[in-house]
N, C-alpha and C. Protein backbone atom coordinates (compact mmCIF):
# COMPACT_ATOMS: atom_id res chain seq x y z
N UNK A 1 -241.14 50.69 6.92
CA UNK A 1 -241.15 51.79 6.00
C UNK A 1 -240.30 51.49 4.77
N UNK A 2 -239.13 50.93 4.72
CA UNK A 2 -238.31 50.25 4.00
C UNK A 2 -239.08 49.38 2.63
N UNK A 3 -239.84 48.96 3.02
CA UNK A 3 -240.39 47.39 2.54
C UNK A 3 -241.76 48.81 1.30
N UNK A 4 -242.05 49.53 1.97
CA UNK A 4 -242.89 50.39 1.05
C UNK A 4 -242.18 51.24 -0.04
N UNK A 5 -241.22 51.59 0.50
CA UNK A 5 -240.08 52.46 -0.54
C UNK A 5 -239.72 51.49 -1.68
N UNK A 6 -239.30 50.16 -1.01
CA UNK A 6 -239.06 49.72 -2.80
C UNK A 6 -239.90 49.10 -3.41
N UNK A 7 -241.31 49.15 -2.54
CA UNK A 7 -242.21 49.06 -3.61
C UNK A 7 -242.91 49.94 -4.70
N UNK A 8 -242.44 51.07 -4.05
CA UNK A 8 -242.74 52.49 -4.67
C UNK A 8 -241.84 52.72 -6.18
N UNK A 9 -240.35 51.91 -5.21
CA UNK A 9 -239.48 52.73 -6.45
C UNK A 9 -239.44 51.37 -7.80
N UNK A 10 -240.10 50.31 -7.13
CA UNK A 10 -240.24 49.06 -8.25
C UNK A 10 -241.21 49.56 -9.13
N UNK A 11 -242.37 50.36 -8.84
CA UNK A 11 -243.26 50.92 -9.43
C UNK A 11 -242.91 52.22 -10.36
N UNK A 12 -241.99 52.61 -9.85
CA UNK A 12 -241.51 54.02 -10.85
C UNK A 12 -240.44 53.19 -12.13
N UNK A 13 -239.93 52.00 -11.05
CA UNK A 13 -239.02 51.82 -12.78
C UNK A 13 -239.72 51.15 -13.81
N UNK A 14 -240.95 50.14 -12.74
CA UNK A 14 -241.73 49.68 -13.81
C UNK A 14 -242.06 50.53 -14.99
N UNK A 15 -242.90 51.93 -14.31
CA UNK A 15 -243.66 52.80 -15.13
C UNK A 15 -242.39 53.42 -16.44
N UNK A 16 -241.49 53.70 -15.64
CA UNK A 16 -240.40 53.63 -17.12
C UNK A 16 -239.93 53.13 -17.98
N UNK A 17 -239.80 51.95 -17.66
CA UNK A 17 -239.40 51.20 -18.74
C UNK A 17 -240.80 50.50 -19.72
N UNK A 18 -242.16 51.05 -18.91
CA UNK A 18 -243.19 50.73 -19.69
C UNK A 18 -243.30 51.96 -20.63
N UNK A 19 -242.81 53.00 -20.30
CA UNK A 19 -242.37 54.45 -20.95
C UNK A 19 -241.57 54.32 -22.22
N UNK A 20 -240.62 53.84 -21.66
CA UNK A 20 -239.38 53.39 -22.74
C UNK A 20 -239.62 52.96 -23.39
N UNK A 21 -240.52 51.78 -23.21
CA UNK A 21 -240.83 50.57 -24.87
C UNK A 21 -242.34 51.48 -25.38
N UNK A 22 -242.72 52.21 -24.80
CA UNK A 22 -243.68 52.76 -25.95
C UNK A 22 -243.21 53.98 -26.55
N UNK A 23 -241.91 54.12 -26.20
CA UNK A 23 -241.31 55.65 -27.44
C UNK A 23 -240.74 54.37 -28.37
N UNK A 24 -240.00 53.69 -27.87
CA UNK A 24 -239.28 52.42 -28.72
C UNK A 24 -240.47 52.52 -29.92
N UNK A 25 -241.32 51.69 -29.68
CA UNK A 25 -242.50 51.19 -30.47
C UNK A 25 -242.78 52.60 -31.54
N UNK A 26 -243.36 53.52 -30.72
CA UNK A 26 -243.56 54.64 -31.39
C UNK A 26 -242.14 55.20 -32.65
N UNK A 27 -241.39 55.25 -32.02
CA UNK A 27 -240.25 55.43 -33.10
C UNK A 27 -240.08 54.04 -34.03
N UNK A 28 -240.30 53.05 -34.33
CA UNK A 28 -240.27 52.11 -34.70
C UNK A 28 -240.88 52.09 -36.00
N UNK A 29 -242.38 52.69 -35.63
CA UNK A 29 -243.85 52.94 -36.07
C UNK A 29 -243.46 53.66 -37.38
N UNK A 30 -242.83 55.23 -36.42
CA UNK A 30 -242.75 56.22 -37.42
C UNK A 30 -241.58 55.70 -38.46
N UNK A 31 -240.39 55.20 -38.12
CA UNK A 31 -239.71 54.71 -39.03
C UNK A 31 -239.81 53.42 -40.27
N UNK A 32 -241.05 53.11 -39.62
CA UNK A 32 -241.07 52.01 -40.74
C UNK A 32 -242.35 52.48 -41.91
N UNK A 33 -243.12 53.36 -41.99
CA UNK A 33 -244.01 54.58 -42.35
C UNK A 33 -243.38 54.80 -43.69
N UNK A 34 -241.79 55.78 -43.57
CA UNK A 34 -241.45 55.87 -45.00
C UNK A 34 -241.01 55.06 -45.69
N UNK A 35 -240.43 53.72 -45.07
CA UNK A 35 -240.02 52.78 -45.46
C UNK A 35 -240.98 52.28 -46.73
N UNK A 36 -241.77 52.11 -45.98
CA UNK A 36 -242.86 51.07 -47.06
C UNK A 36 -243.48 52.27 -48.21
N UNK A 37 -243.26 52.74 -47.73
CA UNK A 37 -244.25 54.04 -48.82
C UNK A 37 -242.76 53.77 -50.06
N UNK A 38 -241.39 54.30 -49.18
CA UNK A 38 -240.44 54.18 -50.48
C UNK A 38 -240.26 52.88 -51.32
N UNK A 39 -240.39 51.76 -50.88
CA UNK A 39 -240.63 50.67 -51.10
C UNK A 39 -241.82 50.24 -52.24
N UNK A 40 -242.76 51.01 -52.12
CA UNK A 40 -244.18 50.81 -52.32
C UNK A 40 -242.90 51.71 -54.09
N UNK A 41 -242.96 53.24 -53.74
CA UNK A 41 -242.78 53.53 -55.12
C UNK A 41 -241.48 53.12 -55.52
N UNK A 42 -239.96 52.36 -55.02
CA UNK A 42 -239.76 51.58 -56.11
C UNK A 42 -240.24 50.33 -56.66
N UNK A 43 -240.94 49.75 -56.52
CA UNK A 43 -242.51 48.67 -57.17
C UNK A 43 -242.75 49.04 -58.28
N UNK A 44 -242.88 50.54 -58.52
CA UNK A 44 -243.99 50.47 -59.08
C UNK A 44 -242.83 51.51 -60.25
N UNK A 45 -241.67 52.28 -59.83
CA UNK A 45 -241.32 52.52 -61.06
C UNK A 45 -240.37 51.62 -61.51
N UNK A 46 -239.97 49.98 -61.08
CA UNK A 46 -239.66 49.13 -61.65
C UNK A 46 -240.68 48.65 -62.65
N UNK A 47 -241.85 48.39 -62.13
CA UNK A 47 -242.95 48.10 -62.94
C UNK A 47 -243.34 48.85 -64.47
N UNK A 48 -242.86 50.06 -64.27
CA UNK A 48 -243.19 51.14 -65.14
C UNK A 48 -241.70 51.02 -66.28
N UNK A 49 -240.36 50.81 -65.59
CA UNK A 49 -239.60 50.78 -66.50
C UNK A 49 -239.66 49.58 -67.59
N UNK A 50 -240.62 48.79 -67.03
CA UNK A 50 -240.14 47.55 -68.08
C UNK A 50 -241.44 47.74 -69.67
N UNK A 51 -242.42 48.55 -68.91
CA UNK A 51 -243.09 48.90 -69.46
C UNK A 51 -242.92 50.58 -70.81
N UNK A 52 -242.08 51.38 -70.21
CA UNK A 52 -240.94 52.15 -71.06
C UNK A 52 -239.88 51.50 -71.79
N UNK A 53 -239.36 50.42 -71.47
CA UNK A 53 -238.55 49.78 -72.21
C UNK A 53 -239.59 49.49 -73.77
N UNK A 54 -240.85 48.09 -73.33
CA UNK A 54 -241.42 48.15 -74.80
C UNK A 54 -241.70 49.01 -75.53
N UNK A 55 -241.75 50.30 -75.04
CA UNK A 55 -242.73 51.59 -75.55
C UNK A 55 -241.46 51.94 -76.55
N UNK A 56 -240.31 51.92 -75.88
CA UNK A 56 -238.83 52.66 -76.77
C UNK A 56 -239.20 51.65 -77.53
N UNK A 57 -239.22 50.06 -77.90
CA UNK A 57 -238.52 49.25 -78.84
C UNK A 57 -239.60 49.65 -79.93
N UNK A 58 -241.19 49.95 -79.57
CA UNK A 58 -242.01 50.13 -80.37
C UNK A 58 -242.05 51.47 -81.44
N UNK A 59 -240.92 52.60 -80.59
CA UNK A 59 -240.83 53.84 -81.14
C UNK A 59 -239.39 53.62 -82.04
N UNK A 60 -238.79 52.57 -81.81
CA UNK A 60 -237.56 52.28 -82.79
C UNK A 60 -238.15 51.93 -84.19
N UNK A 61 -239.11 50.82 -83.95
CA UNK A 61 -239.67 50.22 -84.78
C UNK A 61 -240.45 50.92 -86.02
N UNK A 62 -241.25 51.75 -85.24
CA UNK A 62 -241.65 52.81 -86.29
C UNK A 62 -240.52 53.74 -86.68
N UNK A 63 -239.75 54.00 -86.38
CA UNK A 63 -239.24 54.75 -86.76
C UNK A 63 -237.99 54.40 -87.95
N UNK A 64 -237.84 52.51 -87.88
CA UNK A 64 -236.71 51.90 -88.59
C UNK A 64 -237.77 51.95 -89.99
N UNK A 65 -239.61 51.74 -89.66
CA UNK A 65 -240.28 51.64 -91.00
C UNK A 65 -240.46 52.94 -91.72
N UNK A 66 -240.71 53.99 -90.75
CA UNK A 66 -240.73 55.25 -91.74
C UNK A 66 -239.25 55.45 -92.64
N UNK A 67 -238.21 55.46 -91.86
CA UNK A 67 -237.28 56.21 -92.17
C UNK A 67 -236.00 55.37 -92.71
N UNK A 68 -236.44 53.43 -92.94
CA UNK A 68 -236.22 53.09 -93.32
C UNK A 68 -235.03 52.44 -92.67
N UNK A 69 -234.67 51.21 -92.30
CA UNK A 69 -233.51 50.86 -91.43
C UNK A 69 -232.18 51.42 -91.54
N UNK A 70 -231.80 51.89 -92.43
CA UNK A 70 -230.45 52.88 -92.48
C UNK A 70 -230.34 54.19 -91.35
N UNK A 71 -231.73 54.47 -90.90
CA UNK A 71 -232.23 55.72 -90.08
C UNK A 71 -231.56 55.07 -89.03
N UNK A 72 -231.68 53.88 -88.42
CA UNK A 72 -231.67 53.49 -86.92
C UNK A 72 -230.39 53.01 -86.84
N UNK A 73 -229.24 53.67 -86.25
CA UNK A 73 -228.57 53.26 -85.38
C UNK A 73 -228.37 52.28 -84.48
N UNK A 74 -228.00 50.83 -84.60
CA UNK A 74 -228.45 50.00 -83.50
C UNK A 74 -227.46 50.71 -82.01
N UNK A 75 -227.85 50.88 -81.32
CA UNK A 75 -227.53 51.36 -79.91
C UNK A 75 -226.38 50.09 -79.52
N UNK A 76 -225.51 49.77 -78.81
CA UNK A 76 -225.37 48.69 -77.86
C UNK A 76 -225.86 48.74 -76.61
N UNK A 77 -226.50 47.84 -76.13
CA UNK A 77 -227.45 47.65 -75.08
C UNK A 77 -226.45 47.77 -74.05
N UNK A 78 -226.47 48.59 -73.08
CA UNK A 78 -226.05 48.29 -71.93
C UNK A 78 -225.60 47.19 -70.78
N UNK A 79 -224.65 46.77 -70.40
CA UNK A 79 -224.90 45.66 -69.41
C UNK A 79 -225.72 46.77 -68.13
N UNK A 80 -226.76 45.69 -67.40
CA UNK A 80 -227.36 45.84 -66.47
C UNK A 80 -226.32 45.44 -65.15
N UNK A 81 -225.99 46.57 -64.04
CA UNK A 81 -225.73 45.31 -62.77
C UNK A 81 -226.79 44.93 -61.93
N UNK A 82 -227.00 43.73 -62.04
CA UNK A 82 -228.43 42.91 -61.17
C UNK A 82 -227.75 42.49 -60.20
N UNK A 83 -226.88 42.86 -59.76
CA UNK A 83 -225.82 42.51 -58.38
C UNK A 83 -226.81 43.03 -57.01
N UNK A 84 -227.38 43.86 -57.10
CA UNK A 84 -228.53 44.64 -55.80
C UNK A 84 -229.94 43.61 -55.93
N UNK A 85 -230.51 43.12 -56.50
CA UNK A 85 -231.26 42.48 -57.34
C UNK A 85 -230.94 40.71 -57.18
N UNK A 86 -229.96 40.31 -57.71
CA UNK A 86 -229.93 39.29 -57.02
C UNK A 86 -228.93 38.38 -55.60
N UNK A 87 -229.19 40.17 -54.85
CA UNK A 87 -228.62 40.27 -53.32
C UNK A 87 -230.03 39.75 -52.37
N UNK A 88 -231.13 40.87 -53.10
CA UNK A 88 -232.55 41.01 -52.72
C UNK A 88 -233.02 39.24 -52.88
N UNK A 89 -232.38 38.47 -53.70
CA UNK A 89 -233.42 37.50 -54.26
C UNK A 89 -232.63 36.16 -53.31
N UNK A 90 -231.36 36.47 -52.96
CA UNK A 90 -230.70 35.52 -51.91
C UNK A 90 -231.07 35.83 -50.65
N UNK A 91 -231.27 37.09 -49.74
CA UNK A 91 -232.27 37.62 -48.69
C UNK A 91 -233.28 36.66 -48.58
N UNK A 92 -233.73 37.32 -49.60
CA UNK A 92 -235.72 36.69 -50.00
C UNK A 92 -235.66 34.84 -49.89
N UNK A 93 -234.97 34.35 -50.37
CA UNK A 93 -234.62 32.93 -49.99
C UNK A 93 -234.38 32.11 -48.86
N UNK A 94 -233.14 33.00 -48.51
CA UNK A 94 -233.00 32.39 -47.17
C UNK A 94 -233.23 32.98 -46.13
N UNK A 95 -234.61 33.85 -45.85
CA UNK A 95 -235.76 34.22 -45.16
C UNK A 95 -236.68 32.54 -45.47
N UNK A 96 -236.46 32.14 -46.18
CA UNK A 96 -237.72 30.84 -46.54
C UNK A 96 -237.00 29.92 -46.87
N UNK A 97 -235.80 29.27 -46.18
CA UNK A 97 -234.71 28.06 -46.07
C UNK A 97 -235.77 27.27 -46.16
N UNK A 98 -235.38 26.02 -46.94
CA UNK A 98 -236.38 24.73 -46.91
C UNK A 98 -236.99 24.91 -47.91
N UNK A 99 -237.34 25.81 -48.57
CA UNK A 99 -238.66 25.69 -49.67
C UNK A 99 -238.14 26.21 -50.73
N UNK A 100 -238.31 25.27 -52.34
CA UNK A 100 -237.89 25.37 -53.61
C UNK A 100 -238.60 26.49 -54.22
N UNK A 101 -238.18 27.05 -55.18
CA UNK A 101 -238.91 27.63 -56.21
C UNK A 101 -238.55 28.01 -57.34
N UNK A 102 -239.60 27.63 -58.16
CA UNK A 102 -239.31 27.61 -59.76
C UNK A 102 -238.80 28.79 -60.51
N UNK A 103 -238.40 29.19 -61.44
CA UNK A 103 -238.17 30.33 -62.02
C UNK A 103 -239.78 31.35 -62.35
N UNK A 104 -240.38 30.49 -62.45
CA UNK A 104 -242.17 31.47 -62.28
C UNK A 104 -242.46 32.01 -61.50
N UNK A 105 -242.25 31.48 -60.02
CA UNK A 105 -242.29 31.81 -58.88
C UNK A 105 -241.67 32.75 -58.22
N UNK A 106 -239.60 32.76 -58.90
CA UNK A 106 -238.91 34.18 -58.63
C UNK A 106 -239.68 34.93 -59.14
N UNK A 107 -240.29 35.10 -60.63
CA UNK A 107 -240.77 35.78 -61.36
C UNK A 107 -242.32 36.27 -60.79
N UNK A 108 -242.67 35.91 -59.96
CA UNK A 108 -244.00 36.49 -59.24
C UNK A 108 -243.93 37.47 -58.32
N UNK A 109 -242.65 36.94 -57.90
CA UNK A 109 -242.21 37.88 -56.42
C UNK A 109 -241.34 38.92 -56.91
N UNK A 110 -240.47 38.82 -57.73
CA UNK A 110 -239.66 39.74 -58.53
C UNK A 110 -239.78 40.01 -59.81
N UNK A 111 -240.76 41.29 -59.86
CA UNK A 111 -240.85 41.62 -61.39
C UNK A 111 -239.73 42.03 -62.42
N UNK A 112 -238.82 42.33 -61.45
CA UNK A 112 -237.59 42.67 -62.64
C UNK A 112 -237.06 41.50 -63.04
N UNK A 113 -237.26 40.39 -62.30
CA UNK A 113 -236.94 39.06 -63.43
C UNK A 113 -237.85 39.08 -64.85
N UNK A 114 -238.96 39.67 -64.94
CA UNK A 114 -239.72 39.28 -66.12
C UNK A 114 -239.11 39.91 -67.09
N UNK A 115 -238.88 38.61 -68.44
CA UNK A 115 -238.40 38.83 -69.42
C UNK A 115 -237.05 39.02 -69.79
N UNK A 116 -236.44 38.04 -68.37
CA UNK A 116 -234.71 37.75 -68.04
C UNK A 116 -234.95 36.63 -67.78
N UNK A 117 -233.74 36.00 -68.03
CA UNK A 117 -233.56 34.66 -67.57
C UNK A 117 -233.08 34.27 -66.13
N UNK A 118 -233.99 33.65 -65.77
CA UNK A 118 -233.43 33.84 -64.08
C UNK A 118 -232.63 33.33 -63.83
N UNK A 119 -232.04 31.58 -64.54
CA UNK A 119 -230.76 31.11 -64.70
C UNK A 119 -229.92 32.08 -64.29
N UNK A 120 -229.53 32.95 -65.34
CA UNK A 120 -228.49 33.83 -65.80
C UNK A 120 -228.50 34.81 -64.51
N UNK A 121 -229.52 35.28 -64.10
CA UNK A 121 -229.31 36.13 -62.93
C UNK A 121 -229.03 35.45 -61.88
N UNK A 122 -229.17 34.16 -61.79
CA UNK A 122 -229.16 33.61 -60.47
C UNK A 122 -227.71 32.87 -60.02
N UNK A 123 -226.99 32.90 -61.60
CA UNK A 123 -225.61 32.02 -61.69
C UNK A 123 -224.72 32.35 -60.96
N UNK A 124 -224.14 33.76 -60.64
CA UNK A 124 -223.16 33.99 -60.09
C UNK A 124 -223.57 33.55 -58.20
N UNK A 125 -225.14 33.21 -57.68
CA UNK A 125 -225.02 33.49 -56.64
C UNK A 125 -225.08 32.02 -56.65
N UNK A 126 -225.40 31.04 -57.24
CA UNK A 126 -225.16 29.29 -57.29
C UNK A 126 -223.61 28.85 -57.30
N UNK A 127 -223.02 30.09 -58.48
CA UNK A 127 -221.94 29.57 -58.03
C UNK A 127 -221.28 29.73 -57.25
N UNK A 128 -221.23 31.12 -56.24
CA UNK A 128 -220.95 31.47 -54.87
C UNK A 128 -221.61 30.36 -53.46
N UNK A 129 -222.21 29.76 -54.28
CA UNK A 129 -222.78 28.79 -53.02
C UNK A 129 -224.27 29.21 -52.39
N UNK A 130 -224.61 30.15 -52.41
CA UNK A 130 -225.16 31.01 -51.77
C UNK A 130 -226.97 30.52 -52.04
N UNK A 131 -227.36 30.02 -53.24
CA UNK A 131 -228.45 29.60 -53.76
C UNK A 131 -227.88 28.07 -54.38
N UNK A 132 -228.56 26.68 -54.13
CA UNK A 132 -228.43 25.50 -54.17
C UNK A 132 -229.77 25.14 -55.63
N UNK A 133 -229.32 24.38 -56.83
CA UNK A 133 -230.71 24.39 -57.40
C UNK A 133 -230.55 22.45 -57.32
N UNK A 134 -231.83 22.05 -58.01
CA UNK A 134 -232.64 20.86 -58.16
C UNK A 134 -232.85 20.40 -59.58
N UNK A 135 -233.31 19.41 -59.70
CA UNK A 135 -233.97 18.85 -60.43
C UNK A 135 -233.36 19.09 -62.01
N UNK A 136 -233.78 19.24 -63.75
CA UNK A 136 -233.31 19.18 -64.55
C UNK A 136 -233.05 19.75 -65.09
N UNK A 137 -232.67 20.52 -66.10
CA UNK A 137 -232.43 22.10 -66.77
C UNK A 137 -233.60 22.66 -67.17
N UNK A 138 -234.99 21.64 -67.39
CA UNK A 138 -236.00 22.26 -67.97
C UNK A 138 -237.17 22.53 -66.56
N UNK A 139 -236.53 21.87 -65.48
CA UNK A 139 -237.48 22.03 -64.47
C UNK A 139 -236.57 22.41 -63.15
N UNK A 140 -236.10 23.03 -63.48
CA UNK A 140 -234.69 23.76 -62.63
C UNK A 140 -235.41 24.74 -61.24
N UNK A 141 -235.20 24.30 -59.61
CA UNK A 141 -236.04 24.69 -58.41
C UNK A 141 -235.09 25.33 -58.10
N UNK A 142 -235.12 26.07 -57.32
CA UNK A 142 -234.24 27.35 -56.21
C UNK A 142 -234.20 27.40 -55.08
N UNK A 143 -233.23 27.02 -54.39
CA UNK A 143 -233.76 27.12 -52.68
C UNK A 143 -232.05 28.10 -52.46
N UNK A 144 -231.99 28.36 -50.93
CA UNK A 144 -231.33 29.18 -49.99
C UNK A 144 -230.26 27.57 -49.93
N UNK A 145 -229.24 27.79 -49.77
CA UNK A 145 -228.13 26.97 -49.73
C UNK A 145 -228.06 27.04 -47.93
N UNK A 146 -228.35 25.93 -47.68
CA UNK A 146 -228.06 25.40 -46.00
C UNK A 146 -226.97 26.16 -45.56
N UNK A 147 -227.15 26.77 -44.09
CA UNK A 147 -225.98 27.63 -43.13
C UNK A 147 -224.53 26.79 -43.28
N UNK A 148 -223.73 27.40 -42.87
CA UNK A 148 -222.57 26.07 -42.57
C UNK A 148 -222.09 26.79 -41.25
């Protein structure tokens, strides 16, 4: 009678813990749902700001010809911090240790590089060690700097 009981009760913990990993999964599911959706719309109002940016320089522009350049105020441009940005782009790297890539290539995967110099964004994390580059200043590759 013994020998049936813990086959019974091997069967109940089975059935739970086959229980367990499908709320796991299920909560997993649901949590990764808003993720990508929020994800999805900052994409796209990064995409949109760079595209508001030309729209302002174009509404300066007319506005330095109507009203004559004395009208326009030059602004000082803001420093940007790309510190979140090129946190994302050392992640994104050394997720893919081993493999170079060009500044076109950041620039495919990361649209807020377009129309920055990726050098310049990428300097503080080369010189932290953190990103290793290649080759010449005009053909300058990017990889994830080896574990230590």
């Amino acid at each position: 009678m013994k020998a049936k009981g813990t086959v019974v009760e091997k069967s109940y913990a089975a059935a739970a813990l086959e229980e367990i990993a499908a709320i796991e999964a299920e909560a997993e599911r649901k949590k990764a749902a808003p993720l990508v959706t929020l994800q999805a719309a900052r994409e796209k109002i990064l995409a949109r700001q760079h595209e508001l940016q030309i729209q302002l320089s174009q509404i300066d522009a007319a506005i330095a010809t109507i009203a004559g350049p004395s009208a326009m105020v030059p602004s000082r441009r803001k420093r940007e911090d790309l510190s979140d940005l090129r946190a994302r782009i050392v992640r994104w790297m050394q997720a893919r240790a081993g493999e170079t890539f060009a500044a076109p290539d950041l620039v495919a995967h990361f649209p807020e590089l377009a129309g920055r110099s990726v050098a310049t964004v990428l300097k503080l994390a080369v010189k932290a060690g953190a990103i290793t580059t290649a080759g010449d200043r005009r053909r300058l590759r990017y990889s994830a700097a080896k574990a230590r």
